[in-house]
N, C-alpha and C. Protein backbone atom coordinates (compact mmCIF):
# COMPACT_ATOMS: atom_id res chain seq x y z
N UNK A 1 193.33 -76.91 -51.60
CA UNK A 1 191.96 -76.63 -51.30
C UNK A 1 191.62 -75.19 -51.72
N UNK A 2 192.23 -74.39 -51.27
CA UNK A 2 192.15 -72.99 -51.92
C UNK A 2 191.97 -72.78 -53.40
N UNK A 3 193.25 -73.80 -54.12
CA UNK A 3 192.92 -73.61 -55.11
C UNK A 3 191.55 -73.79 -55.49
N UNK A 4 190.99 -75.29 -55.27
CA UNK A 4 190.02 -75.56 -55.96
C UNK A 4 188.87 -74.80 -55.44
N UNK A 5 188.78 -73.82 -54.44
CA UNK A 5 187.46 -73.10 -53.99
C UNK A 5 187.60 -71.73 -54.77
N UNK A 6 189.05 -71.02 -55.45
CA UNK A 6 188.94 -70.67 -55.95
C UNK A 6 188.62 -70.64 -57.69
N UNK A 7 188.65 -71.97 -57.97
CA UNK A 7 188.79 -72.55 -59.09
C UNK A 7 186.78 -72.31 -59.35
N UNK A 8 186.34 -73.24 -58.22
CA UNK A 8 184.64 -73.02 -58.32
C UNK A 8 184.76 -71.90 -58.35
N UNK A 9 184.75 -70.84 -57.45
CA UNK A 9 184.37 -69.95 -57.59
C UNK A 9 184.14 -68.89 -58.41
N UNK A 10 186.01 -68.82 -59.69
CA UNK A 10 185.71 -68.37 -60.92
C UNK A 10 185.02 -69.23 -61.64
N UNK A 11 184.58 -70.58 -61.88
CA UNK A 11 183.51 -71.17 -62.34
C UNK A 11 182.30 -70.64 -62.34
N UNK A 12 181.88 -70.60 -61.49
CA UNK A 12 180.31 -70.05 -61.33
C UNK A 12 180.09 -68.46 -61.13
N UNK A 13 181.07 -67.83 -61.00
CA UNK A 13 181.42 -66.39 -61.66
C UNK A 13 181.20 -66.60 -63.08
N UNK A 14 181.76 -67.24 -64.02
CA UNK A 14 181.82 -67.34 -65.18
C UNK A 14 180.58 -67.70 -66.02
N UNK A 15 179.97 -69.12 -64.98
CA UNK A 15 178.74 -69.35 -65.83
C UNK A 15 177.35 -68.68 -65.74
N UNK A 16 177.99 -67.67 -64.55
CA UNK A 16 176.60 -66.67 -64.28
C UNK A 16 176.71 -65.38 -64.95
N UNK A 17 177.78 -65.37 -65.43
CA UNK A 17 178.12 -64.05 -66.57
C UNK A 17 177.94 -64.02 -68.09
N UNK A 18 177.77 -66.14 -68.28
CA UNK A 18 177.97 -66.20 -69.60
C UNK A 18 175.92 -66.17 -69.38
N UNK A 19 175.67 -66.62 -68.35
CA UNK A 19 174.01 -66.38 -68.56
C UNK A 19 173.69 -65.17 -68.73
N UNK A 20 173.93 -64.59 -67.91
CA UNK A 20 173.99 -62.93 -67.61
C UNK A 20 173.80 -62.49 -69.36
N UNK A 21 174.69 -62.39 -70.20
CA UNK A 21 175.14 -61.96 -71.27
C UNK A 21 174.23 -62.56 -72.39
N UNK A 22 174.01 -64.17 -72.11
CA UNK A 22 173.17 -64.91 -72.79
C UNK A 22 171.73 -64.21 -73.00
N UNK A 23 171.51 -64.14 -71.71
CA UNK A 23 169.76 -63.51 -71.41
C UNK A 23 170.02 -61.80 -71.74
N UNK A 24 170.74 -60.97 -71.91
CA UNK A 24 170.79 -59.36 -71.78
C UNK A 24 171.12 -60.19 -73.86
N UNK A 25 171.81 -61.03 -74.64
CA UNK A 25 171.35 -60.63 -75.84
C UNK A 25 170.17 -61.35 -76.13
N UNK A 26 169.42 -62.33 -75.58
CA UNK A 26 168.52 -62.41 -76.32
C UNK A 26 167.37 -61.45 -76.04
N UNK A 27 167.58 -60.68 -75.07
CA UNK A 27 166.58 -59.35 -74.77
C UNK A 27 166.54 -58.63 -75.67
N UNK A 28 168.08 -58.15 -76.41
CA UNK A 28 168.57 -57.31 -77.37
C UNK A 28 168.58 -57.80 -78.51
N UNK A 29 168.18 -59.45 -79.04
CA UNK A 29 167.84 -59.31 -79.82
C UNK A 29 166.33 -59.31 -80.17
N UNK A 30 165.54 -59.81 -79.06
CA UNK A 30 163.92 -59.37 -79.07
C UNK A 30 163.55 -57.93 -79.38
N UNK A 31 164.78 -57.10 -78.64
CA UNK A 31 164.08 -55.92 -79.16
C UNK A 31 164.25 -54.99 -79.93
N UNK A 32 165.49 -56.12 -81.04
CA UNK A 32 165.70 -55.78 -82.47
C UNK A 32 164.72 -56.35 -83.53
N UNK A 33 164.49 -57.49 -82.92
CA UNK A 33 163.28 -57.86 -83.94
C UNK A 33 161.69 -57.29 -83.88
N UNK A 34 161.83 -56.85 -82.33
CA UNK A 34 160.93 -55.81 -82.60
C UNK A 34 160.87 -54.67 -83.22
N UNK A 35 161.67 -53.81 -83.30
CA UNK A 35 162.10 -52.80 -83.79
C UNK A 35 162.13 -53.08 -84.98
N UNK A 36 162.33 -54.05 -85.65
CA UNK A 36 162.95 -54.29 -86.85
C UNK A 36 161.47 -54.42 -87.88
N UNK A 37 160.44 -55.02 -86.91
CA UNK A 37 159.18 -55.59 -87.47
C UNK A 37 158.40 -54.29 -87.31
N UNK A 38 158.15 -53.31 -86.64
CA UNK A 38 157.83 -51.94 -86.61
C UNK A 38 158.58 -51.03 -87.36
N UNK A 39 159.86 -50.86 -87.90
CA UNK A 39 160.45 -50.33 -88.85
C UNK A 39 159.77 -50.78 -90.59
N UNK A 40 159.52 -52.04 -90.49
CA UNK A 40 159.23 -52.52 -91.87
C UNK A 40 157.57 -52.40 -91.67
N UNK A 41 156.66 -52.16 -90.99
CA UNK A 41 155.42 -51.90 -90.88
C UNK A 41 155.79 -50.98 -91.13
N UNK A 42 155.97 -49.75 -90.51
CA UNK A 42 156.30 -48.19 -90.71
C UNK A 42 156.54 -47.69 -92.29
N UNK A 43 157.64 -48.58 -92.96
CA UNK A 43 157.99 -48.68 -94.36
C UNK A 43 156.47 -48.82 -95.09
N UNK A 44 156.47 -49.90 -94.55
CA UNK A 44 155.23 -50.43 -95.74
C UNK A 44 153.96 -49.66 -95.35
N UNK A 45 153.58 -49.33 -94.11
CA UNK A 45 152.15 -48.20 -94.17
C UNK A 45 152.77 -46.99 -94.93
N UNK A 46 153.83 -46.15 -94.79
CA UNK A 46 154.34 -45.21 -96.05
C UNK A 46 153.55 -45.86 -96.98
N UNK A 47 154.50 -46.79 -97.81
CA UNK A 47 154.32 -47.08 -99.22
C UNK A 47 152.87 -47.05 -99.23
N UNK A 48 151.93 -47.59 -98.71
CA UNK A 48 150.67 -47.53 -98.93
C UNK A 48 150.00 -46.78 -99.21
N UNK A 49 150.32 -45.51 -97.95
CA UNK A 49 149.97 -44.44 -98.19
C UNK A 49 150.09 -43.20 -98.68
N UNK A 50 151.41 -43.82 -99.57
CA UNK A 50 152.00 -42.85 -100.64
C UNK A 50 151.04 -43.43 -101.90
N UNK A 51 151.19 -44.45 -101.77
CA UNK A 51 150.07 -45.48 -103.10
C UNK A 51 148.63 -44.79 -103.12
N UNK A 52 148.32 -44.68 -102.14
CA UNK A 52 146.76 -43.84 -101.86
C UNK A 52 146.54 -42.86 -102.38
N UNK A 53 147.17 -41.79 -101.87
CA UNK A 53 147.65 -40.67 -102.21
C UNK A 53 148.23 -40.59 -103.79
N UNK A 54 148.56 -41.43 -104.09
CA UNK A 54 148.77 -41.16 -105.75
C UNK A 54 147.38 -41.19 -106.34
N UNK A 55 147.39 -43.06 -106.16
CA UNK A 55 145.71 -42.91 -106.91
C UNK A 55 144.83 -41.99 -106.43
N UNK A 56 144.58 -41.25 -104.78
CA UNK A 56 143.45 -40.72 -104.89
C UNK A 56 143.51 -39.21 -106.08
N UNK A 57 145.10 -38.88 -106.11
CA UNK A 57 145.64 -37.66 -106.66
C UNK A 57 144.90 -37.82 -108.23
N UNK A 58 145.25 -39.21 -108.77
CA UNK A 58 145.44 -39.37 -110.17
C UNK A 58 143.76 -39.70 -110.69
N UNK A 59 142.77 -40.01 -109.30
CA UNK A 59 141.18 -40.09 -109.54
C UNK A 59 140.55 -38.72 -109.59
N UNK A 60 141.26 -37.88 -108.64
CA UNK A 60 140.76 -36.41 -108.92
C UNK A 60 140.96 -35.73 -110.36
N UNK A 61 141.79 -35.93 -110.50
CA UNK A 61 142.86 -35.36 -112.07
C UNK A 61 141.83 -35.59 -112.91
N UNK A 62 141.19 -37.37 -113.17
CA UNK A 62 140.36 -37.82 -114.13
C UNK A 62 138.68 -37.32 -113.96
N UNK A 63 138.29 -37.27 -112.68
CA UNK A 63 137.34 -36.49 -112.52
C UNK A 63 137.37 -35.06 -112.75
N UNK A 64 138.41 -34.48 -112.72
CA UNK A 64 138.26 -32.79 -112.55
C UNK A 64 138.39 -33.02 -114.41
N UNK A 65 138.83 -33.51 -114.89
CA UNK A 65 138.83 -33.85 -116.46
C UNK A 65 137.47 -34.18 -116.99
N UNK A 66 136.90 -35.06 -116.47
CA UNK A 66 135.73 -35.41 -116.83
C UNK A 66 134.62 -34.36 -116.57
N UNK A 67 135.38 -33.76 -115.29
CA UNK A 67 134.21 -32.46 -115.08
C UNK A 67 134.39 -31.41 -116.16
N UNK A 68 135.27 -31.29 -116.35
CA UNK A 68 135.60 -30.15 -117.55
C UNK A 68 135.32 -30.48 -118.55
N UNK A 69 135.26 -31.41 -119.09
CA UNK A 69 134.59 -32.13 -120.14
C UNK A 69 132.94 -31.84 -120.41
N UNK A 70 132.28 -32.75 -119.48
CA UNK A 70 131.28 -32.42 -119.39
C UNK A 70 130.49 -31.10 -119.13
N UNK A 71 131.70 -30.13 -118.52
CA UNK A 71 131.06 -28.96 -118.60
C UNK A 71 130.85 -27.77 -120.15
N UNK A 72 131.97 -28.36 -120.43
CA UNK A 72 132.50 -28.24 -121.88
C UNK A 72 131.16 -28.66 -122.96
N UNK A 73 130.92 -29.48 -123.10
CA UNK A 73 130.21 -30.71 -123.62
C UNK A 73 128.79 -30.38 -123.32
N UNK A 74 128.63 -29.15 -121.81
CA UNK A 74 127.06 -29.10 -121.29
C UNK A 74 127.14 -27.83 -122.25
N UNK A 75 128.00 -26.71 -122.04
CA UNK A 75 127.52 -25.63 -123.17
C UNK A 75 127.46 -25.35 -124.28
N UNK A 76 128.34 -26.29 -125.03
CA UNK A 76 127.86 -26.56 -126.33
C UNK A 76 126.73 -26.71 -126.55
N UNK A 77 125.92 -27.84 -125.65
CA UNK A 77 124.62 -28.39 -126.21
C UNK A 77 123.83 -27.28 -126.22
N UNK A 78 124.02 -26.33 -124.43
CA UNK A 78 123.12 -25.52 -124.25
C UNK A 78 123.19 -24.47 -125.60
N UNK A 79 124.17 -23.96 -126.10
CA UNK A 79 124.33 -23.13 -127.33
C UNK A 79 123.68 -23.58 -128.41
N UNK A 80 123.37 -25.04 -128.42
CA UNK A 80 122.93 -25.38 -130.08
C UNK A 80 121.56 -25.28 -129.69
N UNK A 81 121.47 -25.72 -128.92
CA UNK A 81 119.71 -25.52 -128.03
C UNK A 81 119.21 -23.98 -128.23
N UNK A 82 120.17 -22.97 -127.37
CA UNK A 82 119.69 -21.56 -128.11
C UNK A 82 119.40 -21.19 -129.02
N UNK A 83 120.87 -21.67 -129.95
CA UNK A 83 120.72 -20.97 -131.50
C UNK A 83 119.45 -21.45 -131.75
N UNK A 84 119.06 -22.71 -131.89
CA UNK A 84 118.11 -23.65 -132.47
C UNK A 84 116.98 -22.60 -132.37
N UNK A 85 116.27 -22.03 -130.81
CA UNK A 85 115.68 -21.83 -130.31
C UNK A 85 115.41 -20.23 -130.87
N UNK A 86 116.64 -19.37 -131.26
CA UNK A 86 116.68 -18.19 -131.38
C UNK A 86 116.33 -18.47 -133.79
N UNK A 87 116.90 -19.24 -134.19
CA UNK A 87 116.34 -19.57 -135.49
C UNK A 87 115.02 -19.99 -135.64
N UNK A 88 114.30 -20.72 -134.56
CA UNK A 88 113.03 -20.79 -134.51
C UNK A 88 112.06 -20.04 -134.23
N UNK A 89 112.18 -19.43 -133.38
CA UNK A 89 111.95 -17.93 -133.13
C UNK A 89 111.84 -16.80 -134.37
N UNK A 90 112.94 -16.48 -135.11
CA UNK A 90 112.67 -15.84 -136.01
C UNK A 90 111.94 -16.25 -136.99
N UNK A 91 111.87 -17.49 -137.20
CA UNK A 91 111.29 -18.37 -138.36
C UNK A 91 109.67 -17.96 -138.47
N UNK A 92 109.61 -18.07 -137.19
CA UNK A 92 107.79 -18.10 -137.15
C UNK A 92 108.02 -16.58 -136.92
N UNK A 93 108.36 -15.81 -136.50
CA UNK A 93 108.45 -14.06 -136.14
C UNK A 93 108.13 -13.48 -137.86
N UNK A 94 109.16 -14.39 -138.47
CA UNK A 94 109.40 -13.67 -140.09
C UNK A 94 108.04 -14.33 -141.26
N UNK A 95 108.27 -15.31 -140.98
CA UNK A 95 107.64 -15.96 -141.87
C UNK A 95 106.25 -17.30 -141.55
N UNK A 96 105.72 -17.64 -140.21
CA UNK A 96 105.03 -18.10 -140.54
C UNK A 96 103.54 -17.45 -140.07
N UNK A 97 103.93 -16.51 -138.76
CA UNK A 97 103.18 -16.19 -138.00
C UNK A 97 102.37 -15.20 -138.93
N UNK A 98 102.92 -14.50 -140.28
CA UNK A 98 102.49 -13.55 -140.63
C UNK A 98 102.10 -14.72 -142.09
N UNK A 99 102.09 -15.58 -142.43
CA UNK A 99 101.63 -16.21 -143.22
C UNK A 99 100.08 -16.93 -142.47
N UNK A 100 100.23 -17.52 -140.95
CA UNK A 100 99.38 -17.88 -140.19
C UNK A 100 98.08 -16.55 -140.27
N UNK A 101 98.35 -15.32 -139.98
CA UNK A 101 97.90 -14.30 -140.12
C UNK A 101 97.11 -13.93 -141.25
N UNK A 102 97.76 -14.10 -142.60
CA UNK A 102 97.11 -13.86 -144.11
C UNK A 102 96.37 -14.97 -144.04
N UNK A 103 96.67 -16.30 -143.79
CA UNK A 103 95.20 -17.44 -143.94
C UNK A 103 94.47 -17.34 -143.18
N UNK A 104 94.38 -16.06 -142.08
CA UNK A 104 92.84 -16.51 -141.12
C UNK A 104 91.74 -15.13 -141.71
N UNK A 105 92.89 -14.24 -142.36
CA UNK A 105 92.33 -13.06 -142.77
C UNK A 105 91.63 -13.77 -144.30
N UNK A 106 92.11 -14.35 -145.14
CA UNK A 106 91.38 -15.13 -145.99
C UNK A 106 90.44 -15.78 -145.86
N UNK A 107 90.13 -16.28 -144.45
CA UNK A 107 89.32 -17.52 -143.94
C UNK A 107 88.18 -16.66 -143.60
N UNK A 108 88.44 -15.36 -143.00
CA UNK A 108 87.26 -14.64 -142.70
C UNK A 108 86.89 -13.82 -143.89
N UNK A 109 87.84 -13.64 -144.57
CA UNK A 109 86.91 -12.87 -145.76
C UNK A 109 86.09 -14.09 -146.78
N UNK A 110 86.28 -15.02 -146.55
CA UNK A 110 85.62 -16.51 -147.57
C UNK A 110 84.06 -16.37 -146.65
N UNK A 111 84.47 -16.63 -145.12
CA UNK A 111 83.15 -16.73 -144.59
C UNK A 111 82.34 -16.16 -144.36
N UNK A 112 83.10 -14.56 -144.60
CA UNK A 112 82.06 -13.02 -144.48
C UNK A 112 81.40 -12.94 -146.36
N UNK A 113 82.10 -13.39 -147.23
CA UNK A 113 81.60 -13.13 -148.37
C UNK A 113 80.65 -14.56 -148.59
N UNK A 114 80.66 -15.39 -147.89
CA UNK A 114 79.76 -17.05 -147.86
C UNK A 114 78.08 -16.31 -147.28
N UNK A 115 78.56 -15.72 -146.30
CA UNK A 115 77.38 -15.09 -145.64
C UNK A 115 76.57 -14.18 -146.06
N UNK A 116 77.17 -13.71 -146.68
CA UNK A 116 77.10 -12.34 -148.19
C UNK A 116 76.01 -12.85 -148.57
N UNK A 117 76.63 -13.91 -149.59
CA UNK A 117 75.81 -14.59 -150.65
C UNK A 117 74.81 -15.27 -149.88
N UNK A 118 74.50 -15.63 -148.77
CA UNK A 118 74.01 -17.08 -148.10
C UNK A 118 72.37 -15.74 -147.92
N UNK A 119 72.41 -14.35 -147.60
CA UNK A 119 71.24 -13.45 -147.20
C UNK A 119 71.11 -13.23 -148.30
């Protein structure tokens, strides 16, 4: 009789240890797969936001390019616009304004000598 009360007894010692152990790993492994699924989120928001961070790096680059470009590209024009502006300028300074000048002085001596003749 002893025996067998000791016999149950390491029995159900045993099968409450193998539960015991059963339930403490599947805890441990819940909260490896948690861990495990927050480790690989963690990974992959990085990568993302290393991905971001490139392209936003590599959109600035092309804009600050394009800005330089276009700024490039704005003073040229503005320069041909000057010159243009500073050759036109002399054009009429040299040569037409003082040609404009001799035909009105002609125009009044035609209509002062018209008037001449006209009394």
């Amino acid at each position: 009789m002893k025996r067998f009360t000791l016999k149950t007894f390491i029995t159900s010692v045993f099968q409450n240890w193998k539960l015991v152990v059963a339930d403490m790993k599947a805890k441990r492994m819940t909260l490896m797969s948690k861990a495990w699924k927050s480790f690989k989120l963690y990974v992959l928001t990085q990568k993302q936001m290393r991905a971001q961070d490139i392209l936003s790096a590599r959109e600035m680059r092309i804009r600050w390019k394009k800005n330089i470009l276009k700024g490039c590209f704005d003073a040229l024009r503005y320069n041909k616009q000057e010159e243009k502006f500073i050759r036109v300028t002399r054009i009429l300074e040299e040569e037409e304004i003082p040609r404009k000048n001799q035909c009105l002085e002609d125009i009044n001596r035609i209509k002062y000598d018209r008037r001449r003749e006209l009394l």
